[in-house]
Protein backbone atom coordinates (compact mmCIF):
# COMPACT_ATOMS: atom_id res chain seq x y z
CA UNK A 1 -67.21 146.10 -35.48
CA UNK A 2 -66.67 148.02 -32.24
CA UNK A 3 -64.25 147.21 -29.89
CA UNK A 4 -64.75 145.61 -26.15
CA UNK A 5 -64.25 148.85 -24.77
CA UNK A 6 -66.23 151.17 -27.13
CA UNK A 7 -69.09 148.55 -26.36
CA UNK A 8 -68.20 148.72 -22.73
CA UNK A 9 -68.36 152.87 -22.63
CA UNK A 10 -71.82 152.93 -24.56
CA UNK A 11 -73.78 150.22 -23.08
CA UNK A 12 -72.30 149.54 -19.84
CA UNK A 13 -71.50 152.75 -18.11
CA UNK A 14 -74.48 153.72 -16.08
CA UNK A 15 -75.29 156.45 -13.06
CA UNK A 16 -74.73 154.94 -10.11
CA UNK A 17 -76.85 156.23 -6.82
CA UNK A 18 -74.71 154.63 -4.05
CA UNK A 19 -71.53 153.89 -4.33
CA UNK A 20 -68.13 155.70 -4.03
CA UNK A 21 -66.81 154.77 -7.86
CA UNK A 22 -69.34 152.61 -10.23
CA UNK A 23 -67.66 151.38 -13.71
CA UNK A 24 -64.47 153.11 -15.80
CA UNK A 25 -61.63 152.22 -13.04
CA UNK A 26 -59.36 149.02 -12.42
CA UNK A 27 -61.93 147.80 -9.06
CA UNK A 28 -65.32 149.85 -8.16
CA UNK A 29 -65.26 151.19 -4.98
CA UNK A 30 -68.39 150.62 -2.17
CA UNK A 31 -69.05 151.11 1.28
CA UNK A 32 -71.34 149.17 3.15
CA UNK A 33 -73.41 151.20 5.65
CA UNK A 34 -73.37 150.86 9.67
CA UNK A 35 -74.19 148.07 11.18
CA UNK A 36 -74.81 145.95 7.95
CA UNK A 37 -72.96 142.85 6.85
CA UNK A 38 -72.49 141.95 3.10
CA UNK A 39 -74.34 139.39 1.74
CA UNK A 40 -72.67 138.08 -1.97
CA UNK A 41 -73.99 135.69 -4.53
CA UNK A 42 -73.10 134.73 -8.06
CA UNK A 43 -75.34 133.32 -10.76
CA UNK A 44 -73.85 132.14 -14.04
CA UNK A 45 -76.57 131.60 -17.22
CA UNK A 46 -75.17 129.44 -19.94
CA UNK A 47 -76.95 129.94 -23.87
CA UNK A 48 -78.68 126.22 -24.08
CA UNK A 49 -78.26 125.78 -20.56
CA UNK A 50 -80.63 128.78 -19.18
CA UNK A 51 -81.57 130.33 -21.74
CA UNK A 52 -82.49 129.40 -25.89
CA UNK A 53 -80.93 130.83 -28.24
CA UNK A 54 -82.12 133.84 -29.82
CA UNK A 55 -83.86 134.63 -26.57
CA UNK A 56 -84.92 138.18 -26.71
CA UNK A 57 -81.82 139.95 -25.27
CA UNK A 58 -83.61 142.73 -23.53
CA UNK A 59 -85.25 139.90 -21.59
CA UNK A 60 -82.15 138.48 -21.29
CA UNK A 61 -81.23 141.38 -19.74
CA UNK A 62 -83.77 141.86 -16.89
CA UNK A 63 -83.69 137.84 -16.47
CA UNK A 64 -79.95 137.57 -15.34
CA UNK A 65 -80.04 140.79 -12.46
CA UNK A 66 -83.65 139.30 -11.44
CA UNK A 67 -82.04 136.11 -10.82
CA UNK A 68 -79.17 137.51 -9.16
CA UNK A 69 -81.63 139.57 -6.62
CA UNK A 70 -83.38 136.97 -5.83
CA UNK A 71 -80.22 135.54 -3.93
CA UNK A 72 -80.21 138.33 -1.86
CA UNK A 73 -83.65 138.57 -1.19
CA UNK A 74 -83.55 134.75 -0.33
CA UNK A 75 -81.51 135.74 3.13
CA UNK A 76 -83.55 138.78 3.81
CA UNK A 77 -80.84 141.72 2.22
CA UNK A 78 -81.48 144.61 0.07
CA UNK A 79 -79.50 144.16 -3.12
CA UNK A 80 -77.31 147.19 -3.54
CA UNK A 81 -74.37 146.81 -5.94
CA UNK A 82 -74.21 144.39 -9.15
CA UNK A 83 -71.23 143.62 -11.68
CA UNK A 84 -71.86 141.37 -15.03
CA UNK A 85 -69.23 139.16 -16.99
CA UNK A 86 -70.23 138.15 -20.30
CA UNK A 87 -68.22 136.31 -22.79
CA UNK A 88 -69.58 136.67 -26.48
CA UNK A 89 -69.31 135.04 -30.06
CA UNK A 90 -69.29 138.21 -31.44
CA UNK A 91 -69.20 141.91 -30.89
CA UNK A 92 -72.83 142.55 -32.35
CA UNK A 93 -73.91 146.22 -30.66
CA UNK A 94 -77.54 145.54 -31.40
CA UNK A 95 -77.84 142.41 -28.79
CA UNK A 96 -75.30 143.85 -26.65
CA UNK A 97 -77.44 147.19 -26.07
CA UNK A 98 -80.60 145.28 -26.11
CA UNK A 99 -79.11 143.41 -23.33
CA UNK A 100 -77.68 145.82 -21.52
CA UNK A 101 -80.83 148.35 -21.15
CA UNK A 102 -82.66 144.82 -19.93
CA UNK A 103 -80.20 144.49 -17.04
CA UNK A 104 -80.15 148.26 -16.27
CA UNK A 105 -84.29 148.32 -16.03
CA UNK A 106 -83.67 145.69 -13.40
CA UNK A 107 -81.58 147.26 -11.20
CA UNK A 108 -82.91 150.73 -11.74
CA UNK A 109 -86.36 149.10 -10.49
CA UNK A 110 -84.95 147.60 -7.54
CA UNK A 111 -82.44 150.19 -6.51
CA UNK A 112 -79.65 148.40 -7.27
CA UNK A 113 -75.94 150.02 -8.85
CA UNK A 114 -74.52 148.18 -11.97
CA UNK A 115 -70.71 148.86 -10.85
CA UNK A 116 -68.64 147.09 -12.80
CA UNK A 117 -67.67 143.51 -15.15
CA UNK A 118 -65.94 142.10 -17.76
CA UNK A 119 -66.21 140.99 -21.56
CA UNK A 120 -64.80 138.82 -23.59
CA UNK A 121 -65.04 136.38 -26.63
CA UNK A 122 -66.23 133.27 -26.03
CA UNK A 123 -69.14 130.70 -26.13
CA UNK A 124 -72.36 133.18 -24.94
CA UNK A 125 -72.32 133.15 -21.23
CA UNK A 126 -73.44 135.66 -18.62
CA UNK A 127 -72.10 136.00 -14.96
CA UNK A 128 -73.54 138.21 -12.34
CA UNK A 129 -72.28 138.94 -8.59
CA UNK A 130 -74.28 140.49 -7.01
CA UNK A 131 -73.87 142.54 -3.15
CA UNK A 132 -76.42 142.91 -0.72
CA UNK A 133 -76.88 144.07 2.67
CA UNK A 134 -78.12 142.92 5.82
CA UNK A 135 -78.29 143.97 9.52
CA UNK A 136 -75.90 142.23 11.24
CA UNK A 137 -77.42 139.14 13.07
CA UNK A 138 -80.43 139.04 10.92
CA UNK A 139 -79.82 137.24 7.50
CA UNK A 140 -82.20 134.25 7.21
CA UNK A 141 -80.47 131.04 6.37
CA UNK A 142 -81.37 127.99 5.14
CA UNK A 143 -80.58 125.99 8.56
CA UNK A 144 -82.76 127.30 11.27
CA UNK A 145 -85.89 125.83 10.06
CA UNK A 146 -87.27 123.50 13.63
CA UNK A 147 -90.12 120.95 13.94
CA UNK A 148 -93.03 122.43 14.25
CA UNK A 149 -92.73 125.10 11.69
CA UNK A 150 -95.10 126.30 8.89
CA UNK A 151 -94.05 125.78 5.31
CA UNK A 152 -94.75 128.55 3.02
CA UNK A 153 -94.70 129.91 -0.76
CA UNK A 154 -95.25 132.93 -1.98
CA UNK A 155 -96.88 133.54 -5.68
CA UNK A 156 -97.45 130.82 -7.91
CA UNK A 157 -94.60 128.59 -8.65
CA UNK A 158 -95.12 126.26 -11.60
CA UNK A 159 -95.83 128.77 -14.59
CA UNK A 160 -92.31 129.18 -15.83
CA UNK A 161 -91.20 125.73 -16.45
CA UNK A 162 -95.36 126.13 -18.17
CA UNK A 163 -93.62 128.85 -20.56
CA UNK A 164 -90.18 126.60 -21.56
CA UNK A 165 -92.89 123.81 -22.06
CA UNK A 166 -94.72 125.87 -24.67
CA UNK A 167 -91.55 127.15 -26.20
CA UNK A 168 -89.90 124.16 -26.73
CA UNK A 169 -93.59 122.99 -28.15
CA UNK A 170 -94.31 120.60 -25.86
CA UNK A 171 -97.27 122.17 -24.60
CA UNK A 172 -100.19 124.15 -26.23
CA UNK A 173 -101.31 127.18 -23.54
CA UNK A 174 -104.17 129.42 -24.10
CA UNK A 175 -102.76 132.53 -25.69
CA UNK A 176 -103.93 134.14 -21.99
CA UNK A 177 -102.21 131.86 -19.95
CA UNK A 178 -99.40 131.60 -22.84
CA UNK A 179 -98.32 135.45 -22.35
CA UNK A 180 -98.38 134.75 -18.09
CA UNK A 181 -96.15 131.42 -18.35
CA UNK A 182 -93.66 133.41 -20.53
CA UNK A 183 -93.62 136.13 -18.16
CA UNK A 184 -93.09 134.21 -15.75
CA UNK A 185 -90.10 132.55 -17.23
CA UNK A 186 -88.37 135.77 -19.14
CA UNK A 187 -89.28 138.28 -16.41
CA UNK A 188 -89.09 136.85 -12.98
CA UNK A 189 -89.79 139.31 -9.89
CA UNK A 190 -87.31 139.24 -7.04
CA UNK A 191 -89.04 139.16 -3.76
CA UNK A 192 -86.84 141.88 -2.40
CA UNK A 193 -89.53 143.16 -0.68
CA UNK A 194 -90.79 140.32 0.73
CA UNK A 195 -87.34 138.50 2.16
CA UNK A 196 -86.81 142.23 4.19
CA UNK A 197 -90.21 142.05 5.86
CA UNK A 198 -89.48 138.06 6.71
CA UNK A 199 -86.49 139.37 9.12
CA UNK A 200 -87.40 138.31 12.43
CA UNK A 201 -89.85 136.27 11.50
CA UNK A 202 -89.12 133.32 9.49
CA UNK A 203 -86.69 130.69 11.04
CA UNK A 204 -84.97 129.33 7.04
CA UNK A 205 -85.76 130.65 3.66
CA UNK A 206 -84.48 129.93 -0.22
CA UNK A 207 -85.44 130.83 -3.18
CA UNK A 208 -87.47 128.38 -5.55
CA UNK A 209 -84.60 128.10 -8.63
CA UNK A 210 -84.61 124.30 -9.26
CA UNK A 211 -88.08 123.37 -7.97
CA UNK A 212 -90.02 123.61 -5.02
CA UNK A 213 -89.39 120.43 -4.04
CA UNK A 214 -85.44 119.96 -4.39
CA UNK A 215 -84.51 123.16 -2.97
CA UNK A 216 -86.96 122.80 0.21
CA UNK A 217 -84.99 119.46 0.19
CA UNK A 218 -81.84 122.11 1.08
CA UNK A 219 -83.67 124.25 4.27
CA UNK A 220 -84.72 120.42 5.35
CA UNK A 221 -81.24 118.76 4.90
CA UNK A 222 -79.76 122.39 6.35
CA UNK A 223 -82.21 122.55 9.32
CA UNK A 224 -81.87 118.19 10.25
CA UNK A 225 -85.52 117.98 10.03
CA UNK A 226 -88.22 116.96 7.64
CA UNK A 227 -91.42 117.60 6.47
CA UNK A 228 -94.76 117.42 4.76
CA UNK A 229 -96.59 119.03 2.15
CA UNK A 230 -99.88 119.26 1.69
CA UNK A 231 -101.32 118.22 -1.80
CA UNK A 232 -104.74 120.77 -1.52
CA UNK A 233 -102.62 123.37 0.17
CA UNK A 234 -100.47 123.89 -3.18
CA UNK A 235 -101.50 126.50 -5.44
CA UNK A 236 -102.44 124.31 -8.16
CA UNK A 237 -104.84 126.56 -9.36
CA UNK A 238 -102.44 128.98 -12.08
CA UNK A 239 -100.71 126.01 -13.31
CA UNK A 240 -103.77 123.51 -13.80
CA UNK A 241 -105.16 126.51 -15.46
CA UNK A 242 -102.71 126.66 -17.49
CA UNK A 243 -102.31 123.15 -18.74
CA UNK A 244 -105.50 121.84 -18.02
CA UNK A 245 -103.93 118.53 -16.78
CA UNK A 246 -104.06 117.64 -12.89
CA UNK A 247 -100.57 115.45 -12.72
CA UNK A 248 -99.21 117.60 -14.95
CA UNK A 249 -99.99 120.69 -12.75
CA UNK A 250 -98.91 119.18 -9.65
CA UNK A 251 -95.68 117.58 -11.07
CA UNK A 252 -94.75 121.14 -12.47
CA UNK A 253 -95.48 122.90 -9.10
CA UNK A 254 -93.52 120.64 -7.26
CA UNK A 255 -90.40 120.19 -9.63
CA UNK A 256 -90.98 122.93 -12.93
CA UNK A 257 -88.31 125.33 -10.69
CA UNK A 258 -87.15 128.67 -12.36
CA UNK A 259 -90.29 130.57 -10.46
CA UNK A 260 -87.81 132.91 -8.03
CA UNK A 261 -89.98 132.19 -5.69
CA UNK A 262 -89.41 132.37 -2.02
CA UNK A 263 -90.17 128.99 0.09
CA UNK A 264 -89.46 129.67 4.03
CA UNK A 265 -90.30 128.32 7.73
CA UNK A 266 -92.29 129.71 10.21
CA UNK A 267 -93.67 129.47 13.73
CA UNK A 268 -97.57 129.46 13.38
CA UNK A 269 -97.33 132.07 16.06
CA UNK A 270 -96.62 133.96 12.36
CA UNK A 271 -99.72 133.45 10.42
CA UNK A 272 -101.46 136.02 10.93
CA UNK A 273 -98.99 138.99 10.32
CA UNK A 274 -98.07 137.03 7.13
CA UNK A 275 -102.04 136.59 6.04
CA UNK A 276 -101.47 140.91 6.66
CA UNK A 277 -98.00 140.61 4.77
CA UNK A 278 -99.62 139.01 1.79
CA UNK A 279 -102.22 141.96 2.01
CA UNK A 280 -99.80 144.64 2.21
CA UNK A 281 -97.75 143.35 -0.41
CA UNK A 282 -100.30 142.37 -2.86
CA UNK A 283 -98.62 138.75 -3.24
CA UNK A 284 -100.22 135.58 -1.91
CA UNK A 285 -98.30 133.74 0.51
CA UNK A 286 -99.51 129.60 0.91
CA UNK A 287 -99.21 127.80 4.19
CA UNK A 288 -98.34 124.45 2.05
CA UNK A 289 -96.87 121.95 4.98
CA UNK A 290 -95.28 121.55 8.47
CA UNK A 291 -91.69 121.03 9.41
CA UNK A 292 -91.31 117.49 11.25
CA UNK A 293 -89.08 115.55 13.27
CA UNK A 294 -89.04 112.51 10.83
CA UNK A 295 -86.54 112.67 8.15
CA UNK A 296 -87.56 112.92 4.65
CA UNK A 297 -90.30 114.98 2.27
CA UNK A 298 -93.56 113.61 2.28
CA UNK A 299 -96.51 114.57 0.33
CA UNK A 300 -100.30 114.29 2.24
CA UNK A 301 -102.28 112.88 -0.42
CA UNK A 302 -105.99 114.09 -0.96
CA UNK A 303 -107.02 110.16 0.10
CA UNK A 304 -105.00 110.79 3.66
CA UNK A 305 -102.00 108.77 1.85
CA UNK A 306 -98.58 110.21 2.30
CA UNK A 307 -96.34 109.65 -0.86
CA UNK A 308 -92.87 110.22 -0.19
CA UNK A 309 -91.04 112.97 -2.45
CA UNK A 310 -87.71 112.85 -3.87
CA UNK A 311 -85.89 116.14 -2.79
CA UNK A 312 -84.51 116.58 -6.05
CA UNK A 313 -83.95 119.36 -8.34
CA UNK A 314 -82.33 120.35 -11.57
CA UNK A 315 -79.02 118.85 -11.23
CA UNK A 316 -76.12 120.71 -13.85
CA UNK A 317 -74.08 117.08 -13.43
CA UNK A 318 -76.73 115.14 -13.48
């Protein structure tokens, strides 16, 4: 059986591109570049919690830097730097390299330096900080969303919590729409690209981890306004596709969560460079509601009805 830090020097230390000292010291060394501010975020994934067991640890992998990114792209910032604590049952080199070449693919694809962590034995549990920058004065929070704003989405939330349906066999997909729901869930995409180009231009933004509607519950709550959605403006389409059930599609979109998303508020003065935005980046962005004066999340009904919606999420304590 190897030892923590035989698996730590073959599976952990990787090339870094930007910083002054990456992994193999007491404390990495970085340097944030002029006129940026640091932007830091932790995600923890728990085995039964976030993830089965015996998920795929290459997936694994890729799934807890994606998630990590995603923080950073939520606020507009350019993920540069990345350390992962993992506590383990045992010392089993297969899963660990598996897992670690799944994390590295992630932040080799994004740009991002794997600098440093920890291991130890425990109950299987991954930790991830990740370090991003952004010009000063331009992060987008979640509390300047105003009345008046457009609601948006990008991609097509919905299709992971489809995926932990059908693996938990409480769903059948087609084996099409089967493969997209699971990639959906294992291999999320970090809208790096995306939050960057929203500097300047959208007033609140957050990423889409415990459901569309609980965390737009947050940029309301943040911003003291509230707002509606519109029931044909969701992109209902994928996951009604997907399931073939109409409630089912809509209650997934609105609550499934896990998608990585990005949900933001803008001025309509906006729409059309984001209608050019969506072009450019090849990922469709959905005008989906308004941002109101009257507190509360409301949902405009086909029939003209507004049915109010609980702002609620996945809760860990709930």
């Amino acid at each position: 059986m190897p030892s923590e830090f035989a698996l730590i020097a073959r599976h952990f230390v990787r090339p870094t591109d930007h910083s002054e000292l990456g992994i193999g010291d007491d404390a990495a060394l970085i340097r944030a570049r002029p006129g940026m501010e640091l932007a830091i975020s932790t995600d923890m994934l728990v085995s039964g919690t976030h993830f089965l067991p015996g998920t795929d640890a290459h997936l694994l992998g890729w799934k807890t830097a994606a998630v990590n990114l995603s923080d950073i792209a939520a606020m507009g910032g350019e993920p540069r730097w990345i350390t992962l604590a993992l506590a383990l049952p045992e010392a089993d080199e297969a899963w660990v390299a598996a897992l670690a070449d799944g994390f590295f693919e992630c932040c080799q694809h994004f740009g991002v330096d794997w600098i440093g962590g920890d291991t130890t034995r425990g109950p299987l549990n991954l930790c991830a900080t990740v370090f991003g920058e952004i010009p000063q004065g331009l992060a987008i929070r979640r509390s300047g969303a105003v009345a008046g704003d457009d609601l948006w989405i990008s991609g097509t939330p919905g299709l992971a919590v489809l995926g932990l349906e059908a693996l938990f066999g409480h769903l059948e997909l087609a084996p099409e729409w089967q493969r997209t729901c699971l990639a959906a869930l294992e291999r999320p995409q970090p809208r790096i690209a995306l939050g960057r180009a929203l500097r300047g231009h959208a007033h609140a933004m957050l990423d889409v981890s415990d459901g569309l509607a609980g965390d737009l519950g947050h940029i309301l709550e943040s911003s003291g306004v509230g707002g509606t959605l519109d029931q044909a403006a969701l992109p209902l389409a994928g996951p009604l596709a997907a399931c073939g059930d109409a409630a089912l599609a809509l209650e997934k979109v609105l609550y499934g969560g896990d998608d990585y998303e990005l949900i933001f508020a803008a001025p309509p003065a906006e729409r059309a460079f984001l209608m050019q935005l969506a072009a450019e980046l090849a990922l469709p962005l959905h005008r989906i509601g308004v941002c109101e004066t009257s507190p509360g999340l409301r949902l405009a009904m086909s029939d003209a009805s507004l049915r109010p919606l609980r702002p609620k999420g996945f809760d860990h304590f709930a």
